[in-house]
Structure formats: C-alpha cells, structure tokens
C-alpha atoms as a PDB file:
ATOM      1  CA  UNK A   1      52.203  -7.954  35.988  1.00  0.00           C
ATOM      2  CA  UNK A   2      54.478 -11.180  36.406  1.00  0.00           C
ATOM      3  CA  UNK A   3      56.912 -11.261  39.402  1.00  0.00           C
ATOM      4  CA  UNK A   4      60.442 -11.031  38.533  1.00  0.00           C
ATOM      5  CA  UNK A   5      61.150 -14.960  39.458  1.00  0.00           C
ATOM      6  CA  UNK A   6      58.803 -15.741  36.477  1.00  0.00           C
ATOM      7  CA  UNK A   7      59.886 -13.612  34.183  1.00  0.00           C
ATOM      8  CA  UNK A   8      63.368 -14.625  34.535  1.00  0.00           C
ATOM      9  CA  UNK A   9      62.513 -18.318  34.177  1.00  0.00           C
ATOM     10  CA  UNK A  10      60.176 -17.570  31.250  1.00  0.00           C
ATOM     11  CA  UNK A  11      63.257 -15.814  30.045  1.00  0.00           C
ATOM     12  CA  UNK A  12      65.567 -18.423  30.584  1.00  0.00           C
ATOM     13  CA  UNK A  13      62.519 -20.729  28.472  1.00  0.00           C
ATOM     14  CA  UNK A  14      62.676 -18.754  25.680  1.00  0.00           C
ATOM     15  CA  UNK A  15      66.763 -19.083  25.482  1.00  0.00           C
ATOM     16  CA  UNK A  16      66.861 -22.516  25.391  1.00  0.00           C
ATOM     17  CA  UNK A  17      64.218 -22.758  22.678  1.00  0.00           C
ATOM     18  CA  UNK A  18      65.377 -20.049  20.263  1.00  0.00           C
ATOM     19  CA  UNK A  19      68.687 -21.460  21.109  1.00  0.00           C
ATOM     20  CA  UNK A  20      67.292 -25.341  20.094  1.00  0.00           C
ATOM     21  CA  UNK A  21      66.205 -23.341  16.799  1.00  0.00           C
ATOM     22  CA  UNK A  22      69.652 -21.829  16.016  1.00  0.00           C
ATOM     23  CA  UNK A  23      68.678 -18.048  17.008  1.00  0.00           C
ATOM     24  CA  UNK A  24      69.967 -15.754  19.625  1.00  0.00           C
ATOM     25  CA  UNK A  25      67.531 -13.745  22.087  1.00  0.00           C
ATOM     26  CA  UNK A  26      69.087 -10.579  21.448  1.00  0.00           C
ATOM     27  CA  UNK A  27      68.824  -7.273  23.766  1.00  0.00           C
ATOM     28  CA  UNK A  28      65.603  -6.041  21.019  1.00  0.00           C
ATOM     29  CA  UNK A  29      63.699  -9.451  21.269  1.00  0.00           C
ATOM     30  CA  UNK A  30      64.424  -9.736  25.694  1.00  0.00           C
ATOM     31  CA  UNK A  31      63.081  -6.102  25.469  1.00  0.00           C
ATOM     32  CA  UNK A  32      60.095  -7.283  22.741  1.00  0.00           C
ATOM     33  CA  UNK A  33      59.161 -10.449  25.363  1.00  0.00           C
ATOM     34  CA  UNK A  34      59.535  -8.334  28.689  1.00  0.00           C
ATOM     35  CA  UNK A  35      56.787  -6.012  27.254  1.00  0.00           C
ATOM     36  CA  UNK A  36      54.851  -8.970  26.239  1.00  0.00           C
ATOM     37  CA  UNK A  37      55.620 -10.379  29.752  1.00  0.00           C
ATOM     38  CA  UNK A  38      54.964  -7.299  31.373  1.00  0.00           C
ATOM     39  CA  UNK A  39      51.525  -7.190  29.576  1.00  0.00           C
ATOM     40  CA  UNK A  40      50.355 -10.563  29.653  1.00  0.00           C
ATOM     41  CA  UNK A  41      46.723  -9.601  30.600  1.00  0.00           C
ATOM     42  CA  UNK A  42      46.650  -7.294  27.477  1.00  0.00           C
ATOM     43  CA  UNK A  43      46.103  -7.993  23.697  1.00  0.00           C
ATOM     44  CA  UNK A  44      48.761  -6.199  22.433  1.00  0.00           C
ATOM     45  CA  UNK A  45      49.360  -5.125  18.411  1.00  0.00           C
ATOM     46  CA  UNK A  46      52.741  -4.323  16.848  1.00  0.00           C
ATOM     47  CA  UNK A  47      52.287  -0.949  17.080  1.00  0.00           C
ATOM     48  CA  UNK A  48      51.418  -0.522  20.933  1.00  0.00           C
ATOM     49  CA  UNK A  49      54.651  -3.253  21.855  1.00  0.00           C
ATOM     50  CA  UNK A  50      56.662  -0.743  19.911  1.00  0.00           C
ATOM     51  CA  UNK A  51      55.163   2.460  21.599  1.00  0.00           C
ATOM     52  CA  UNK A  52      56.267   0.093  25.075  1.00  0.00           C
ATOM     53  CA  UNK A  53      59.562  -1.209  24.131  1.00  0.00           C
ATOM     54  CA  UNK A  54      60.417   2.139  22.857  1.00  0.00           C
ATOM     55  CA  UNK A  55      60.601   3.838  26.256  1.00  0.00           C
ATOM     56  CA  UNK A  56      63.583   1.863  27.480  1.00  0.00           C
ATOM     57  CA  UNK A  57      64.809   0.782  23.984  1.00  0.00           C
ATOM     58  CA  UNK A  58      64.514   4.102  22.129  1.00  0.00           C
ATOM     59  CA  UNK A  59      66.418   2.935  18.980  1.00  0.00           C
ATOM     60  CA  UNK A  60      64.285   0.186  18.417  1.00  0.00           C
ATOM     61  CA  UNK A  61      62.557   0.487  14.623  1.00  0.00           C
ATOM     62  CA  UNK A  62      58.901  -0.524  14.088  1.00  0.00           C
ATOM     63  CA  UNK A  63      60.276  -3.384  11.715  1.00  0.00           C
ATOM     64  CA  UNK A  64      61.815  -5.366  14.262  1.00  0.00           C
ATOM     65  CA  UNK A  65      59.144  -5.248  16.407  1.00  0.00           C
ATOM     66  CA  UNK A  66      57.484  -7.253  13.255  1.00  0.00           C
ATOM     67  CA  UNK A  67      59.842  -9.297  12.418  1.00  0.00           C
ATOM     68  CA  UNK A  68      60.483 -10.429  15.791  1.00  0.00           C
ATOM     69  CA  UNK A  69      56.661 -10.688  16.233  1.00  0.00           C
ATOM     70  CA  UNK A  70      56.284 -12.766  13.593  1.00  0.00           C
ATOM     71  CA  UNK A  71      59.216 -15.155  14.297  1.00  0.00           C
ATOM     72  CA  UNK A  72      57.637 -15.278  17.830  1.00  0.00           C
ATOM     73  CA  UNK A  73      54.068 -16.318  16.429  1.00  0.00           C
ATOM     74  CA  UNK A  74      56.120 -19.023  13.899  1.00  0.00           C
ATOM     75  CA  UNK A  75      58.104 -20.660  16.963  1.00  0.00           C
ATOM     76  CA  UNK A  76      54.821 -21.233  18.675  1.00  0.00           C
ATOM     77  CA  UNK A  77      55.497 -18.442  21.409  1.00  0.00           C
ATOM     78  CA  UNK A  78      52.559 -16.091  21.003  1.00  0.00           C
ATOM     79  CA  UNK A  79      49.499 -16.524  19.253  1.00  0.00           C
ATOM     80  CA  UNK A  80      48.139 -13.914  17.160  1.00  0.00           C
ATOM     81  CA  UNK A  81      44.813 -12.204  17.722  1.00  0.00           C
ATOM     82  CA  UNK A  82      42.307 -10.775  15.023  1.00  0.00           C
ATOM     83  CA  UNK A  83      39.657  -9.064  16.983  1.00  0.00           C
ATOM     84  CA  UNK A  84      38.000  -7.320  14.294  1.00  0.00           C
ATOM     85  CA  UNK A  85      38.820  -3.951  15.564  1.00  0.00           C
ATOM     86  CA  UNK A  86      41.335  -3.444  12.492  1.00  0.00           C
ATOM     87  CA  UNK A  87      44.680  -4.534  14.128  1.00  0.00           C
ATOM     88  CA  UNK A  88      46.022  -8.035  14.803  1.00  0.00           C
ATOM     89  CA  UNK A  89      46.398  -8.349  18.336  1.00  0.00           C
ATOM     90  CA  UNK A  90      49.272 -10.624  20.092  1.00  0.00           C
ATOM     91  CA  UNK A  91      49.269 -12.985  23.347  1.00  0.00           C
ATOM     92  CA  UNK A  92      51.925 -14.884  25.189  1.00  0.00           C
ATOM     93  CA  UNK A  93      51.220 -18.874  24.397  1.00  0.00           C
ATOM     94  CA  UNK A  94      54.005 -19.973  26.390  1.00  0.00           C
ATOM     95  CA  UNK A  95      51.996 -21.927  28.743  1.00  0.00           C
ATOM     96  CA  UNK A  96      49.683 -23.790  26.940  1.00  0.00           C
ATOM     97  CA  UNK A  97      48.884 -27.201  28.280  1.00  0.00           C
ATOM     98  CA  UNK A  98      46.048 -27.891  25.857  1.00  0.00           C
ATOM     99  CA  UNK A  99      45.823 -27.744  21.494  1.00  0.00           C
ATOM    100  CA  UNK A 100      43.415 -25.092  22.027  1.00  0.00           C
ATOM    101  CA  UNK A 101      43.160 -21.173  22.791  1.00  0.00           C
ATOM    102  CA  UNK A 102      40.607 -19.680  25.246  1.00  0.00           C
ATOM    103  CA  UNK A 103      38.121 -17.668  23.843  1.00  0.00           C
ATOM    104  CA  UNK A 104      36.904 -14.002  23.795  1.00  0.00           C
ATOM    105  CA  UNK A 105      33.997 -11.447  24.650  1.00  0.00           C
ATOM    106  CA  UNK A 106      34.567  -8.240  23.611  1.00  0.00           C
ATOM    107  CA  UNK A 107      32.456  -5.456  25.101  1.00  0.00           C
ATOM    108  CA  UNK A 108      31.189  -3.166  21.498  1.00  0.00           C
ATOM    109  CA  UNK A 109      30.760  -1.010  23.981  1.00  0.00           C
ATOM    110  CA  UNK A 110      34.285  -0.423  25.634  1.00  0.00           C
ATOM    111  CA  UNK A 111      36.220  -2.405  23.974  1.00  0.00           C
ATOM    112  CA  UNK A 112      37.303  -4.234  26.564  1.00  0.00           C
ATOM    113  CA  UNK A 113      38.344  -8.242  26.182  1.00  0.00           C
ATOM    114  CA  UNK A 114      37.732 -10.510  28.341  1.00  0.00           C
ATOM    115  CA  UNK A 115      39.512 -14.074  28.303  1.00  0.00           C
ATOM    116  CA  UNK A 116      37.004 -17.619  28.983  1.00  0.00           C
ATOM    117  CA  UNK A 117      39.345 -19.415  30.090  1.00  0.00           C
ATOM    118  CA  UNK A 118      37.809 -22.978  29.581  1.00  0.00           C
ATOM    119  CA  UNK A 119      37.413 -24.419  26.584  1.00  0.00           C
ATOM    120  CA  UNK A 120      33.635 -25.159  26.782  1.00  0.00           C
ATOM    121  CA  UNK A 121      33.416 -26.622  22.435  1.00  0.00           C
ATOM    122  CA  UNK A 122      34.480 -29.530  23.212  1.00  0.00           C
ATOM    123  CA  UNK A 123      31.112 -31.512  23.168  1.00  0.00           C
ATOM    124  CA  UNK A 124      30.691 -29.073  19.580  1.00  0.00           C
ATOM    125  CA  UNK A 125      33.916 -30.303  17.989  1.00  0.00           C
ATOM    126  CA  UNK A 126      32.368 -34.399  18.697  1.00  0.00           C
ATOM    127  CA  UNK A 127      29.639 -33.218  17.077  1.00  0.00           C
ATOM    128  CA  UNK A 128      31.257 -31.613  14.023  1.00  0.00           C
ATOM    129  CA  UNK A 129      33.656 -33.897  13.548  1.00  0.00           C
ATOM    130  CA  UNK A 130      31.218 -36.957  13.635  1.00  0.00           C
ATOM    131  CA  UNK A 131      28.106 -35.635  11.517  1.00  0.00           C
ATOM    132  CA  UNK A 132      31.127 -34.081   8.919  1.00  0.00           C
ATOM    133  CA  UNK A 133      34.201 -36.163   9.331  1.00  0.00           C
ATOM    134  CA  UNK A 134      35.701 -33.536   9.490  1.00  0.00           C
ATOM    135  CA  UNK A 135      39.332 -33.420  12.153  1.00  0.00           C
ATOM    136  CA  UNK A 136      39.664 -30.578  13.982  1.00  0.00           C
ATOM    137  CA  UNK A 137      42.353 -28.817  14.560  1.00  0.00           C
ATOM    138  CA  UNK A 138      41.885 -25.743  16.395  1.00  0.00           C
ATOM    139  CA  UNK A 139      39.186 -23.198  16.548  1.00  0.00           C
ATOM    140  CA  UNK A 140      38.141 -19.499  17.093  1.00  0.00           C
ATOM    141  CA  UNK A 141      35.622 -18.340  19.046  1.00  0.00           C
ATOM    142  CA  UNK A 142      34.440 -14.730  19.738  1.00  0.00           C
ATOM    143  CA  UNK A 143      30.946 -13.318  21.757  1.00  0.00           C
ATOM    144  CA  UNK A 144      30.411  -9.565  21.254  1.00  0.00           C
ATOM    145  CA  UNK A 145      28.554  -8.228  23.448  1.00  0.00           C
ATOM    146  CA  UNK A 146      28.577  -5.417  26.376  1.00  0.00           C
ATOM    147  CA  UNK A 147      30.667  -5.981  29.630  1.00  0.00           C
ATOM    148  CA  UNK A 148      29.443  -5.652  33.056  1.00  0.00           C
ATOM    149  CA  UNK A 149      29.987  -1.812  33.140  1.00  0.00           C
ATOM    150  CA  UNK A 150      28.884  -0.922  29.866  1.00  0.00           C
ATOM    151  CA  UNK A 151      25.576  -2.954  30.481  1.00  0.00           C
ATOM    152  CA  UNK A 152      25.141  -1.382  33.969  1.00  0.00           C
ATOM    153  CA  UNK A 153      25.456   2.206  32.124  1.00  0.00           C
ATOM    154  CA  UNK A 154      22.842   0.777  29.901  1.00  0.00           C
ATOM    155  CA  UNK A 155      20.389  -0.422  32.630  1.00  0.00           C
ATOM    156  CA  UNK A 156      20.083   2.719  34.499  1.00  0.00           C
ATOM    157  CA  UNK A 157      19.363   5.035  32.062  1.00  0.00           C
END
C-alpha cells in the first residue's frame, strides 16, 4: 500500500494533467484512483475497483467505474491488462520511465501474477526489427507457468 505523502502527490499529478486536458478529478474518479493507488500491487478489473470503491462510495454505478476506466487508460494513466483469465485487468502507468511495460508469469496453478520488472526483449526487438524492418512499438509478453508455492505443492507429492 502507498504512504499517504505519495498518494497525495500522485493525486496532485493526476489534477494537473486531467486539468491540462480540460477535465475535472471529481470525488468518483479521486475515489476510482485511491483504489487503484491503494492496490497498486494488484491487477485489478472493473468489476473488483467497483466492489472497492463501493465501500466508501456506495452510490457509485458500475458505469462510471468504466467510463472513468477507460478515460484513465486513453490519458495514458493505467494500462490495461488481458490476462486470459476472461476479464481485462487494469494497472497504474503513472510512473513509467521507459516505452515499454514489464511483463508477466502467471501461476495456472493459483493464479497468482507476478510482475518482471526488466524489460529483458530488448536484444529480440534488434533482431525483429532488423531481419523484418519492422518498428516496434511496444510489446506483450506473458510466461504461464506454476509459482514457487504451487510448484513446491507439486514436488512433494
């Protein structure tokens, strides 16, 4: 969970650029983003913010969790998730210093996701792009798999 000092200022972030863009952060979207804030180490969907924001925003509707969800994904905010379990899945992107996302395992197991960090396609995309000319722009990478507990349940039986 983020401290309060960085939540404010990643508050205070988010004013200034919806304000650059024209829009308010209204009382829904600050409750919407503390979730997210409040959550940062989960993948989130729609429906799961909603269940979150609900408890101290009760009259909240499911639709502008979406709508506010997808103007967050268009302003370059969050990034959205699909991690083939049926549900598109949302992360902060507030403090992205590179072009690229980190990438996934998922346990088929658990479920649980884990987050690589570094971006280790780099030598890939140089290859790609050379042998296809072919500029890349961004990529998506996944490993499925079982996590440390799931394969130690494995193991030992």
């Amino acid at each position: 969970m983020k401290t309060g000092g960085i939540m404010c200022n990643t508050i205070e972030n988010l004013k200034i650029k919806l304000k650059d863009l024209g829009l308010k952060i209204t009382p829904q979207r600050r409750a919407i983003i503390n979730i997210l804030l409040e959550n940062n180490d989960r993948h989130l969907s729609s429906e799961e913010i909603y269940d979150l924001v609900r408890e101290n925003c009760p009259e909240i509707g499911l639709a502008t969790v979406y709508r506010t969800m997808q103007l967050l994904d268009e302003i370059g905010v969050i990034s959205k998730l699909n991690l083939d379990d049926g549900c598109i899945r949302y992360e902060l992107a507030l403090n992205k210093s590179e072009s690229h996302d980190h990438h996934h395992l998922i346990c088929k197991k658990c479920g649980k996701i884990i987050e690589v960090e570094d971006d280790l396609m780099d030598n890939v995309e140089s290859e790609i792009q050379g042998a296809y000319k072919f500029k890349i722009l961004d990529h998506d990478v996944k490993f499925y798999g079982l996590c440390e507990d799931c394969n130690k349940d494995i193991s030992s039986k």
